[in-house]
N, C-alpha and C. Protein backbone atom coordinates (compact mmCIF):
# COMPACT_ATOMS: atom_id res chain seq x y z
N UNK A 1 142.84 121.68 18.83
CA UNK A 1 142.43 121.23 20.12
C UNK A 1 141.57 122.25 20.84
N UNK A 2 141.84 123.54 20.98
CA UNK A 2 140.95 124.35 21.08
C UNK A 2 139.94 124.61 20.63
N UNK A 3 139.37 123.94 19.48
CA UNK A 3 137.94 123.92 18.78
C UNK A 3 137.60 123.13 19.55
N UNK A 4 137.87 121.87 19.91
CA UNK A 4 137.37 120.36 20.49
C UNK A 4 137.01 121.14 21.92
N UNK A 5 137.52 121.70 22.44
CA UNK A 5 137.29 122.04 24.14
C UNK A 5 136.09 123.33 23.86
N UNK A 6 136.12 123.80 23.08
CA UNK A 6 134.76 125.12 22.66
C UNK A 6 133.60 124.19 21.83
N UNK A 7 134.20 123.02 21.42
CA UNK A 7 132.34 122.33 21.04
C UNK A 7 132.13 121.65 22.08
N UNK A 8 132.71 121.11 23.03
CA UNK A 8 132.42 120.30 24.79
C UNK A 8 131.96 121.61 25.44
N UNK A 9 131.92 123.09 25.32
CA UNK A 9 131.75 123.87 26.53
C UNK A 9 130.19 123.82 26.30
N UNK A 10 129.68 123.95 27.60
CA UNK A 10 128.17 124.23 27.81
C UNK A 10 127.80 125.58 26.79
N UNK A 11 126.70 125.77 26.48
CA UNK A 11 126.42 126.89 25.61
C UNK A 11 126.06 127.58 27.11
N UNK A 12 125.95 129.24 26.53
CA UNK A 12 125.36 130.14 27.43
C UNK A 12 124.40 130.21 28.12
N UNK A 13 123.36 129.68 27.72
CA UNK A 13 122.00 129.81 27.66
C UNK A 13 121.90 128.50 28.73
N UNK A 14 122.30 127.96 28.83
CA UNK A 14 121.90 126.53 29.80
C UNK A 14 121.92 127.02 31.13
N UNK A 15 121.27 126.28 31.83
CA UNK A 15 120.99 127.08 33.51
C UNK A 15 122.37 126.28 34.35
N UNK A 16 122.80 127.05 35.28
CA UNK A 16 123.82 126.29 35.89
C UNK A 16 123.65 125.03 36.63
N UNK A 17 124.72 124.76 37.04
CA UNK A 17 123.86 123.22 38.20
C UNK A 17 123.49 123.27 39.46
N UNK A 18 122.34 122.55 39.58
CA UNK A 18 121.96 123.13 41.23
C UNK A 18 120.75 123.98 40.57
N UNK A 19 120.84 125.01 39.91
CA UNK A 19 120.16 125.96 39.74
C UNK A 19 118.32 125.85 39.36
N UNK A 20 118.55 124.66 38.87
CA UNK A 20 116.71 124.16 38.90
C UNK A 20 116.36 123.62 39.96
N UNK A 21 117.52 123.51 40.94
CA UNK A 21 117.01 123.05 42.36
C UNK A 21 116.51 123.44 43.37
N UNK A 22 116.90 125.03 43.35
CA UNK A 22 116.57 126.12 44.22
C UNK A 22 114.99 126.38 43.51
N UNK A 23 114.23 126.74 44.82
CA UNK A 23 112.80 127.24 44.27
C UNK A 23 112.80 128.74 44.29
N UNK A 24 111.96 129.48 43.20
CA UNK A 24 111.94 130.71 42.56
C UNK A 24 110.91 131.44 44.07
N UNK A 25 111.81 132.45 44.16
CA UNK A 25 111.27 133.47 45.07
C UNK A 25 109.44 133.75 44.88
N UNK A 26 109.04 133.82 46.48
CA UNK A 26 107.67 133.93 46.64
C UNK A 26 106.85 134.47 45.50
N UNK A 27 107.51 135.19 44.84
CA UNK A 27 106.75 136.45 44.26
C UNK A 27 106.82 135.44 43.07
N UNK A 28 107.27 135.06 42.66
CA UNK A 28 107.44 134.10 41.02
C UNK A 28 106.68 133.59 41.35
N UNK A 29 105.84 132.95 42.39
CA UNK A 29 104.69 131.76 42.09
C UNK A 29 103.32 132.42 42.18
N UNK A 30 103.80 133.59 42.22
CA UNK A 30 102.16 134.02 41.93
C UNK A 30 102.03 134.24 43.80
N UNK A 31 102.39 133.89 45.02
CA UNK A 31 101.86 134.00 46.12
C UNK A 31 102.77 135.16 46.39
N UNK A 32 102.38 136.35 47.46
CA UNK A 32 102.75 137.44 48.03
C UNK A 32 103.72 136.64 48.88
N UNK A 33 105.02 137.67 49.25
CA UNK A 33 106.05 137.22 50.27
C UNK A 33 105.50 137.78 51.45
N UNK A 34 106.09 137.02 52.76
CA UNK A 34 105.42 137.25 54.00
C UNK A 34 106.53 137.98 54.56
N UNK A 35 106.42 139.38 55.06
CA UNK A 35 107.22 139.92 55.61
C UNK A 35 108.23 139.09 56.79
N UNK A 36 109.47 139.02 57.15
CA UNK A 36 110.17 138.13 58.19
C UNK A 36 109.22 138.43 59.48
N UNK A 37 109.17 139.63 60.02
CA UNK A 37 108.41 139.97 61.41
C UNK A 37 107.26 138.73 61.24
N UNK A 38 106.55 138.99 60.21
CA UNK A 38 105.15 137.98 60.10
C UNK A 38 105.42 136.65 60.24
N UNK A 39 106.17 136.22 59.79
CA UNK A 39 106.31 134.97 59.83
C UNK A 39 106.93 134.29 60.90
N UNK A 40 107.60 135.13 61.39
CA UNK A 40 108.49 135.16 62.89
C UNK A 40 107.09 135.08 64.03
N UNK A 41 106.19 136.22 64.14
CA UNK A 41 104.71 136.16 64.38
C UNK A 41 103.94 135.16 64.66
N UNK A 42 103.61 134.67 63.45
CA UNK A 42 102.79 133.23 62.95
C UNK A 42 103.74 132.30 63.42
N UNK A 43 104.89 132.11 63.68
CA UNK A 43 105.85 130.69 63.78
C UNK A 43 105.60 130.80 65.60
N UNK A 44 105.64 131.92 66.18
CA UNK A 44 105.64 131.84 67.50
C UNK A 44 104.58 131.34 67.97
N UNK A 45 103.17 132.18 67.14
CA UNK A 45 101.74 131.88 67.75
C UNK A 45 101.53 130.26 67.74
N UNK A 46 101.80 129.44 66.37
CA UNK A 46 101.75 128.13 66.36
C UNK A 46 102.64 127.42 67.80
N UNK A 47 103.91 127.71 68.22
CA UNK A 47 104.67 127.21 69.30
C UNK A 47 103.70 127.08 70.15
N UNK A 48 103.36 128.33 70.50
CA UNK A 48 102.42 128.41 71.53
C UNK A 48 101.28 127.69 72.36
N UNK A 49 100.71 127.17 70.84
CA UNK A 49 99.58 126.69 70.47
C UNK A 49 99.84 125.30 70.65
N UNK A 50 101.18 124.74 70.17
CA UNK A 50 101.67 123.50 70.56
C UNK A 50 101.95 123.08 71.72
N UNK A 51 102.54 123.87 72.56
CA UNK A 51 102.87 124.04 73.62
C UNK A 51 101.90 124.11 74.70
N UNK A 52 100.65 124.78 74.41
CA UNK A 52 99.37 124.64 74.64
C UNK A 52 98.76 123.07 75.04
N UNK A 53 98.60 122.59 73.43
CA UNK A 53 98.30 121.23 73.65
C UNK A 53 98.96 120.43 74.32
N UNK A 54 100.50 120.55 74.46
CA UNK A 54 101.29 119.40 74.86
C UNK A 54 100.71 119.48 76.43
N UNK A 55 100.69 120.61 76.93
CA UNK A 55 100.53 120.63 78.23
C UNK A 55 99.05 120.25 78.49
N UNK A 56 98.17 120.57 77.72
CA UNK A 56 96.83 119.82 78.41
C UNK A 56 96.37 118.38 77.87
N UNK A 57 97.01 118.14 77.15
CA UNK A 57 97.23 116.15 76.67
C UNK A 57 97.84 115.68 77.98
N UNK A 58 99.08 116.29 78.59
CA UNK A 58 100.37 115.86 79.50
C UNK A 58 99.11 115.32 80.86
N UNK A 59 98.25 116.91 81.39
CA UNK A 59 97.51 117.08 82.27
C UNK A 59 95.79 116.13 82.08
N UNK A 60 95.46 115.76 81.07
CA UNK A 60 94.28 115.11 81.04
C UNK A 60 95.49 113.03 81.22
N UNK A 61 96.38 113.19 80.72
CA UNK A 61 97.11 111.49 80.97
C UNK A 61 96.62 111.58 82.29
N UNK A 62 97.95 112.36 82.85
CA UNK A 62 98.10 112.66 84.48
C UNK A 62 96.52 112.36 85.58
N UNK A 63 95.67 112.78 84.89
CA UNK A 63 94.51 112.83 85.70
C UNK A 63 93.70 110.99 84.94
N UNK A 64 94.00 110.80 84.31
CA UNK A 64 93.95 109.76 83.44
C UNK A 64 94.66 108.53 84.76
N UNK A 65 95.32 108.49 84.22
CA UNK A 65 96.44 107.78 85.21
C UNK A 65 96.12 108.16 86.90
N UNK A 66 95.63 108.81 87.30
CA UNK A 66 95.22 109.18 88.90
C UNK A 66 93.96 107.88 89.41
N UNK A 67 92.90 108.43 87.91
CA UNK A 67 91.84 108.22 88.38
C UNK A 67 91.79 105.96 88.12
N UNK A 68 92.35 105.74 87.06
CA UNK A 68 92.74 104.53 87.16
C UNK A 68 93.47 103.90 88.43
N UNK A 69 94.35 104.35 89.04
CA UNK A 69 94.93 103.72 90.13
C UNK A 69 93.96 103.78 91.44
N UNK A 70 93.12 104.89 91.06
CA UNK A 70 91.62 105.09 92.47
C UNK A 70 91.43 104.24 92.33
N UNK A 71 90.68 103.94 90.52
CA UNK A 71 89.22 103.01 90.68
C UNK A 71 89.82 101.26 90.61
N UNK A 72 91.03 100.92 90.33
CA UNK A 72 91.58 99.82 90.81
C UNK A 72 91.67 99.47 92.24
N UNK A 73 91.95 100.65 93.22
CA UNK A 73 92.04 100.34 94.55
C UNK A 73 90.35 100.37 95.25
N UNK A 74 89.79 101.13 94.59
CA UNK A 74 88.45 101.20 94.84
C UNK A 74 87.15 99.71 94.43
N UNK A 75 88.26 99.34 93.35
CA UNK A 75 87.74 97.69 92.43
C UNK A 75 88.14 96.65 93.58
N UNK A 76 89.17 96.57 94.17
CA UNK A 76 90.10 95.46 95.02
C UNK A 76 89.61 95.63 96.86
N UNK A 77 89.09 96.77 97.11
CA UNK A 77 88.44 97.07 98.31
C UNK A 77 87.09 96.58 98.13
N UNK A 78 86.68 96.75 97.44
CA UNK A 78 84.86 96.28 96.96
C UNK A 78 85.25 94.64 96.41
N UNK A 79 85.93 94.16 96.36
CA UNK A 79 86.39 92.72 95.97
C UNK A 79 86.61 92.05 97.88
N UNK A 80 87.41 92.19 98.11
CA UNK A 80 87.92 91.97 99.43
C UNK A 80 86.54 92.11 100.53
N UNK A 81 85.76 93.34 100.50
CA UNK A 81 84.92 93.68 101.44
C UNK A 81 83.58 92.28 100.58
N UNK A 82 83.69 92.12 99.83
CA UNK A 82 82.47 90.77 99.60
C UNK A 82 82.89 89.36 100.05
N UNK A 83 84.27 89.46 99.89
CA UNK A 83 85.22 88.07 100.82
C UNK A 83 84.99 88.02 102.45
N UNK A 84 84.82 89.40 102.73
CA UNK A 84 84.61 89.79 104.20
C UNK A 84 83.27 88.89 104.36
N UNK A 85 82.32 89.79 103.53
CA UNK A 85 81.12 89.60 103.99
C UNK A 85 80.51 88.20 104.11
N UNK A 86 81.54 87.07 103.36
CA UNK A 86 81.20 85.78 103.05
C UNK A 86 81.45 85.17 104.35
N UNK A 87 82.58 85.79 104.73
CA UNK A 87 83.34 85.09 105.80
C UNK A 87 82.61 85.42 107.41
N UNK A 88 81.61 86.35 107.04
CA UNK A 88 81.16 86.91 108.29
C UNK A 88 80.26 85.66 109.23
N UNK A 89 79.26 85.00 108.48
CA UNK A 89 79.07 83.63 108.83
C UNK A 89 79.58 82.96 109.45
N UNK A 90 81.09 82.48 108.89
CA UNK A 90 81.86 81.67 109.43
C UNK A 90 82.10 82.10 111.25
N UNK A 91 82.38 83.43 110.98
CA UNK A 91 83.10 83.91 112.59
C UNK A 91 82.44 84.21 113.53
N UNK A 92 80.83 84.15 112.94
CA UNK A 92 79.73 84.17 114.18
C UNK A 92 79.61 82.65 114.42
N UNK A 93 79.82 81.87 113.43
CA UNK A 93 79.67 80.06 114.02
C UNK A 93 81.05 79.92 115.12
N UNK A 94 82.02 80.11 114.78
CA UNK A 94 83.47 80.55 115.40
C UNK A 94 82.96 81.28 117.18
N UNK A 95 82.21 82.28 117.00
CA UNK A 95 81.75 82.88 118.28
C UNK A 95 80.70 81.92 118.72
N UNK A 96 79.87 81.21 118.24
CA UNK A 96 78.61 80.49 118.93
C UNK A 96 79.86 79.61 119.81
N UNK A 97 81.09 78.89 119.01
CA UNK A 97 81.35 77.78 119.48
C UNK A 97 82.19 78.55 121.23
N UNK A 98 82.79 79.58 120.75
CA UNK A 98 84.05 80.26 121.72
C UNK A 98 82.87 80.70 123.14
N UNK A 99 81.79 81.10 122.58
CA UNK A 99 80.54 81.07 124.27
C UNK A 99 80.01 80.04 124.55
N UNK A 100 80.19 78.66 123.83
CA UNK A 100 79.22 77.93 124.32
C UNK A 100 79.59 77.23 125.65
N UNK A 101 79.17 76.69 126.57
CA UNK A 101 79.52 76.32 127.79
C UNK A 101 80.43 75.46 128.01
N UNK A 102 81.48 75.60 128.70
CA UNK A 102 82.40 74.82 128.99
C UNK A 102 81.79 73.39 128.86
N UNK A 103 80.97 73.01 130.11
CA UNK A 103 80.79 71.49 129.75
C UNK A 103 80.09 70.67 128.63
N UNK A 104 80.18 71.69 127.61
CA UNK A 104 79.68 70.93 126.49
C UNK A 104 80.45 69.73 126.00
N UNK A 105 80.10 68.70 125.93
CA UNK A 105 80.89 67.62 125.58
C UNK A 105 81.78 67.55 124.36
N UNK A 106 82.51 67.00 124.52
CA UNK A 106 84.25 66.89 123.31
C UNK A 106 83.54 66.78 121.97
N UNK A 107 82.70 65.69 121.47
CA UNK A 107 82.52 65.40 120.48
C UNK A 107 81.38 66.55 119.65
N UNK A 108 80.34 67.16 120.75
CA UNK A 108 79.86 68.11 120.06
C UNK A 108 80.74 69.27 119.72
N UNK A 109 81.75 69.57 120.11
CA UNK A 109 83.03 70.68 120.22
C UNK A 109 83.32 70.34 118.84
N UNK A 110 84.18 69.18 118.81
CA UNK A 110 84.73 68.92 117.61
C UNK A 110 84.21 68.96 116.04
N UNK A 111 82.31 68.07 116.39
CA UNK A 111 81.29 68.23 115.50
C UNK A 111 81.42 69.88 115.04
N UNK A 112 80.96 71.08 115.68
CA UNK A 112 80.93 72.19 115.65
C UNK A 112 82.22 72.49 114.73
N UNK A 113 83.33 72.42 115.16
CA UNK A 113 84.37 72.95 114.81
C UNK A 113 84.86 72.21 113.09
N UNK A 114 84.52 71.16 112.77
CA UNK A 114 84.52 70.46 111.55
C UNK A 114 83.77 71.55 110.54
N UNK A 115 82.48 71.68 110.99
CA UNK A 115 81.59 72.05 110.20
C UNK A 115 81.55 73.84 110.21
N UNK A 116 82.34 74.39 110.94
CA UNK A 116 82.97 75.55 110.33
C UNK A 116 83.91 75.63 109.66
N UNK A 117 84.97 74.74 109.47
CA UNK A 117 85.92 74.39 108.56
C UNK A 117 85.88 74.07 107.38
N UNK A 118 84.35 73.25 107.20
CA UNK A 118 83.78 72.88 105.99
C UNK A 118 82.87 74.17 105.19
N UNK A 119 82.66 74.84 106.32
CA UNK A 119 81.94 76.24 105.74
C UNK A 119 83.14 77.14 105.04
N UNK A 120 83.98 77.43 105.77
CA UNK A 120 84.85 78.44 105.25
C UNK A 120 86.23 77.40 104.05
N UNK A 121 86.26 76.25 104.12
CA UNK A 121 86.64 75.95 102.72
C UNK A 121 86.12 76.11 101.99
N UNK A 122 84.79 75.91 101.73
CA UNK A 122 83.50 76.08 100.79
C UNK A 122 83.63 77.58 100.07
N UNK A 123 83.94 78.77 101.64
CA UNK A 123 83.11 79.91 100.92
C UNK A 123 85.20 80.65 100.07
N UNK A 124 86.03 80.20 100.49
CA UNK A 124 87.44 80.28 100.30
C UNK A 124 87.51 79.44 98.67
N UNK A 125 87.25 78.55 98.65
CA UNK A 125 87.31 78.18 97.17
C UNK A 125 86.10 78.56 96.46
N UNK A 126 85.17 79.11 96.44
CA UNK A 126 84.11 79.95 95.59
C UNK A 126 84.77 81.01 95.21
N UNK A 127 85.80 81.53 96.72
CA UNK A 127 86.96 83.02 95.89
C UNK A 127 87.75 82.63 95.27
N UNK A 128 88.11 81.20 94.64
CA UNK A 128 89.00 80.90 93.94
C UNK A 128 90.14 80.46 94.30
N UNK A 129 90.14 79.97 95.81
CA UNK A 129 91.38 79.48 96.47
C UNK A 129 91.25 77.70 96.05
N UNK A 130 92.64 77.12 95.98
CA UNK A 130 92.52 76.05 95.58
C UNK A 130 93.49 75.46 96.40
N UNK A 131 93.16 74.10 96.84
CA UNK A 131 94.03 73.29 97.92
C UNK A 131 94.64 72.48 97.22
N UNK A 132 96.69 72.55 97.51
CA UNK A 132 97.28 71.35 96.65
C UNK A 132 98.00 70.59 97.67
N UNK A 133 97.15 69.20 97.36
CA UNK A 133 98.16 68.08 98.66
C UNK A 133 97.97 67.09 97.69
N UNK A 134 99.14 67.07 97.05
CA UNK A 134 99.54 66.23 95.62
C UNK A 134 100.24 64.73 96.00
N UNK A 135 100.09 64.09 97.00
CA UNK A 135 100.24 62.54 97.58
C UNK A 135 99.68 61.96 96.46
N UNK A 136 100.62 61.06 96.07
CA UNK A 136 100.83 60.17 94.53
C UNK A 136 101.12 60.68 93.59
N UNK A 137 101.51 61.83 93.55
CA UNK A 137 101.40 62.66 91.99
C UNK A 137 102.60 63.08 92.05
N UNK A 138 103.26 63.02 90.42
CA UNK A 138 104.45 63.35 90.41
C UNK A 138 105.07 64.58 90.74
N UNK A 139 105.92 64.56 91.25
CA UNK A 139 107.08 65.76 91.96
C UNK A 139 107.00 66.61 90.87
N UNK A 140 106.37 67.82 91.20
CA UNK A 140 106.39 69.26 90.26
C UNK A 140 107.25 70.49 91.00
N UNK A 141 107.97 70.50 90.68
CA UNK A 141 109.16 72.02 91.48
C UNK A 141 108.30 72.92 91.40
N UNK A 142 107.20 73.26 90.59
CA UNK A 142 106.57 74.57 90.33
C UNK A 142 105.51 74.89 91.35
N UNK A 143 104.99 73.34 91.88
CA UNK A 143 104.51 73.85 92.85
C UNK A 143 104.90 73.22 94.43
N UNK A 144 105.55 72.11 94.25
CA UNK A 144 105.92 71.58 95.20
C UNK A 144 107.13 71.51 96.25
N UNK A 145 107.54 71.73 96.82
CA UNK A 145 108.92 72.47 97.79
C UNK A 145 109.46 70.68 98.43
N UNK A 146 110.03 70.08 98.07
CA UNK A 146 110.67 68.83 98.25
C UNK A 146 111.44 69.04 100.01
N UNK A 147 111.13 69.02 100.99
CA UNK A 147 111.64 69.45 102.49
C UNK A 147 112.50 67.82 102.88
N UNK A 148 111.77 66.56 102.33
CA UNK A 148 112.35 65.16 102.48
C UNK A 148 112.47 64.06 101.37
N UNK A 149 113.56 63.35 101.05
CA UNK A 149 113.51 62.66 100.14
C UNK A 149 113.59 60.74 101.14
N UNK A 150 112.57 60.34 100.26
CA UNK A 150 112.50 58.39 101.10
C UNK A 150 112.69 57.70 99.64
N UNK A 151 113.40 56.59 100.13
CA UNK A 151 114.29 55.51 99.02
C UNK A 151 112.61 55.19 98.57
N UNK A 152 112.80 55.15 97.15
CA UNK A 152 111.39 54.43 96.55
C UNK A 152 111.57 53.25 96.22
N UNK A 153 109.90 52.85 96.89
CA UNK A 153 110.23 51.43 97.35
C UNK A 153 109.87 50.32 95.86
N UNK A 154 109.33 51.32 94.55
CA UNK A 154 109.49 51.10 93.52
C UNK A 154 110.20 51.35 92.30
N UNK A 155 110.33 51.29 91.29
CA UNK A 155 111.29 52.46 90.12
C UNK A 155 110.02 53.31 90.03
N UNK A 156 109.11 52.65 89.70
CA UNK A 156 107.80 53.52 89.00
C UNK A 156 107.44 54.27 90.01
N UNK A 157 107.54 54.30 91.34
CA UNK A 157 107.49 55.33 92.47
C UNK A 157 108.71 56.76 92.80
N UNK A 158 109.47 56.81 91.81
CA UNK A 158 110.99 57.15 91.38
C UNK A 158 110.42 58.72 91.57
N UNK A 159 110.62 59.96 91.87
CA UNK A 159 109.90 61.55 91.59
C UNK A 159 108.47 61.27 91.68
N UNK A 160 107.85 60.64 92.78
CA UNK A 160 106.72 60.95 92.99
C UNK A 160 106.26 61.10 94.58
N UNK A 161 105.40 62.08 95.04
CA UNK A 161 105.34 62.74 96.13
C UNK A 161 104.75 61.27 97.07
N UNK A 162 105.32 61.41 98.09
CA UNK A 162 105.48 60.20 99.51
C UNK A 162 104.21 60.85 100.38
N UNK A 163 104.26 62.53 100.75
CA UNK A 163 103.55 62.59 101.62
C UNK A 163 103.94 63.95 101.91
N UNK A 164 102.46 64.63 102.49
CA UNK A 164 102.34 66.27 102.09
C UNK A 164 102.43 66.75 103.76
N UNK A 165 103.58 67.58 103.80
CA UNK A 165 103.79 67.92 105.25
C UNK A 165 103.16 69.23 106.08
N UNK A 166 102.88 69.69 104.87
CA UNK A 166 102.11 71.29 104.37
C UNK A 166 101.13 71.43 103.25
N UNK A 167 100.16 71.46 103.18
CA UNK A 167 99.42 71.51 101.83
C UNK A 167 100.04 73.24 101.44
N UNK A 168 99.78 72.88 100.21
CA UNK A 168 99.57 74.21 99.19
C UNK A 168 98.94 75.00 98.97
N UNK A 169 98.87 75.73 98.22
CA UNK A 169 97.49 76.74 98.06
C UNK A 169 97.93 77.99 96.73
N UNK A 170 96.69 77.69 95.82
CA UNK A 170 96.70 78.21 94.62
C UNK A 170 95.48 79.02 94.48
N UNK A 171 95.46 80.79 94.35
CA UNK A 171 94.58 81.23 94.10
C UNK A 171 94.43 81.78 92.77
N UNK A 172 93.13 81.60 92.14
CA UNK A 172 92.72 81.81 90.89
C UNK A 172 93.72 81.66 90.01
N UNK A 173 94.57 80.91 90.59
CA UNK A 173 95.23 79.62 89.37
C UNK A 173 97.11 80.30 89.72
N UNK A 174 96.99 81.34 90.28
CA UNK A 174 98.69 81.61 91.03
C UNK A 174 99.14 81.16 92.60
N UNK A 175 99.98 80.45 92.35
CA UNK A 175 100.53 79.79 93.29
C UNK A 175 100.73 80.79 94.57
N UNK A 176 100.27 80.45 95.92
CA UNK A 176 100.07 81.47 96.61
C UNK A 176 101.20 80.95 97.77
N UNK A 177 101.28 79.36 98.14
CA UNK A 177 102.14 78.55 98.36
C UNK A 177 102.49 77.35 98.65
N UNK A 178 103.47 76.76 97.97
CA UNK A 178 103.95 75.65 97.50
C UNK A 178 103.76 74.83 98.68
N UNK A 179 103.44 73.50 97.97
CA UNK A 179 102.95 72.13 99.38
C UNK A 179 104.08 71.93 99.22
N UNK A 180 104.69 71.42 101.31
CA UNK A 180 105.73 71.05 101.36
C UNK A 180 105.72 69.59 101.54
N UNK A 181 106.58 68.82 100.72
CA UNK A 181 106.38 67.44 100.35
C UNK A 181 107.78 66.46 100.55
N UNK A 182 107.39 65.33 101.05
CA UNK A 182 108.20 63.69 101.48
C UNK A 182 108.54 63.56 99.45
N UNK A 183 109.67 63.68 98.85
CA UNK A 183 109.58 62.76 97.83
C UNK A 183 110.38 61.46 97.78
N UNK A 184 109.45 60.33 96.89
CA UNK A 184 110.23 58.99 96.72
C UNK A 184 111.19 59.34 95.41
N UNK A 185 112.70 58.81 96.39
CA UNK A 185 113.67 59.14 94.89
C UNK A 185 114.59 57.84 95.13
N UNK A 186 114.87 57.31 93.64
CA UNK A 186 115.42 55.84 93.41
C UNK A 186 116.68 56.28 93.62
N UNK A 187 117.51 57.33 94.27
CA UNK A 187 118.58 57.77 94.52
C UNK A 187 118.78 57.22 96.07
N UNK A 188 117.28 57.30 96.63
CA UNK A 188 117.70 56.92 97.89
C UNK A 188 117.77 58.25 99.04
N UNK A 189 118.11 58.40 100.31
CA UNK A 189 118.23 59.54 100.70
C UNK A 189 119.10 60.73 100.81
N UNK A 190 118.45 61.88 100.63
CA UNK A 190 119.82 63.31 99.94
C UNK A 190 120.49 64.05 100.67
């Protein structure tokens, strides 16, 4: 039995285990070893250097991020001041009407006052404002605020708007606010 356990033993000569795993000191590959100080040296200067960059990447975002929130507020002021300038029209017709002489008669008053109304809807939906007074059209929650419900005087009239108590108003397609609306409901009143 002791022969059997001496032909199973590893011969001498075989490398241990693990031992081809470890890599052979600097000097075995042919490259010079780097003194510890040096490399300690070189490991700091790189930190440095990283540390370097991190901070002027951090500082060019930062100024990054500054100058974006300017030129957005600087984009939305130069947006607004051309809405101004549209509207400036309107509020000198607005002033012709507010000096014109008392005894100017009712119907030219009213004439006047139409046709500034028709000006500044005009120049208000060119900015993209949109008027919702949805009378006949079916009851939408998304844009419509239900304030009264009337017995419908049909089925097929059943969730559909009676009558707009408030118009709406949708700019460049976001609801700015909901028409307040009469709906016909086959429920009757709520």
């Amino acid at each position: 039995m002791e022969k059997a356990f001496e032909e199973n033993a590893l011969p001498e000569e075989a490398p241990a285990v693990g031992a081809s795993d470890a890599a052979p000191p600097a000097g075995a590959r042919g490259l010079p070893a780097e003194p510890a100080a040096g490399a300690i040296h070189r490991l700091e200067e790189q930190l440095r250097e990283a540390q370097d960059r991190h901070l002027r990447l951090a500082a060019e975002f930062d100024n990054f991020r500054k100058r974006v929130a300017r030129e957005r507020l600087e984009l939305t002021d130069r947006a607004q001041a051309a809405l101004v300038m549209r509207l400036t029209d309107i509020l000198d017709d607005v002033d012709r009407i507010a000096a014109s002489d008392p005894g100017t008669p009712v119907p030219n008053l009213l004439e006047a006052v139409l046709l500034v109304d028709k000006k500044l809807r005009k120049e208000l939906e060119a900015a993209g404002l949109e008027r919702i007074d949805p009378v006949g059209q079916p009851f939408d929650p998304a844009l419509h605020e239900a304030v009264a419900v009337l017995a419908a005087p049909a089925p097929s009239d059943d969730h559909t708007v009676a009558a707009t108590f408030q118009v709406g108003y949708r700019f460049k397609g976001s609801l700015v606010r909901p028409a307040r609306v009469q709906v016909y409901s086959a429920e009757g009143h709520a």
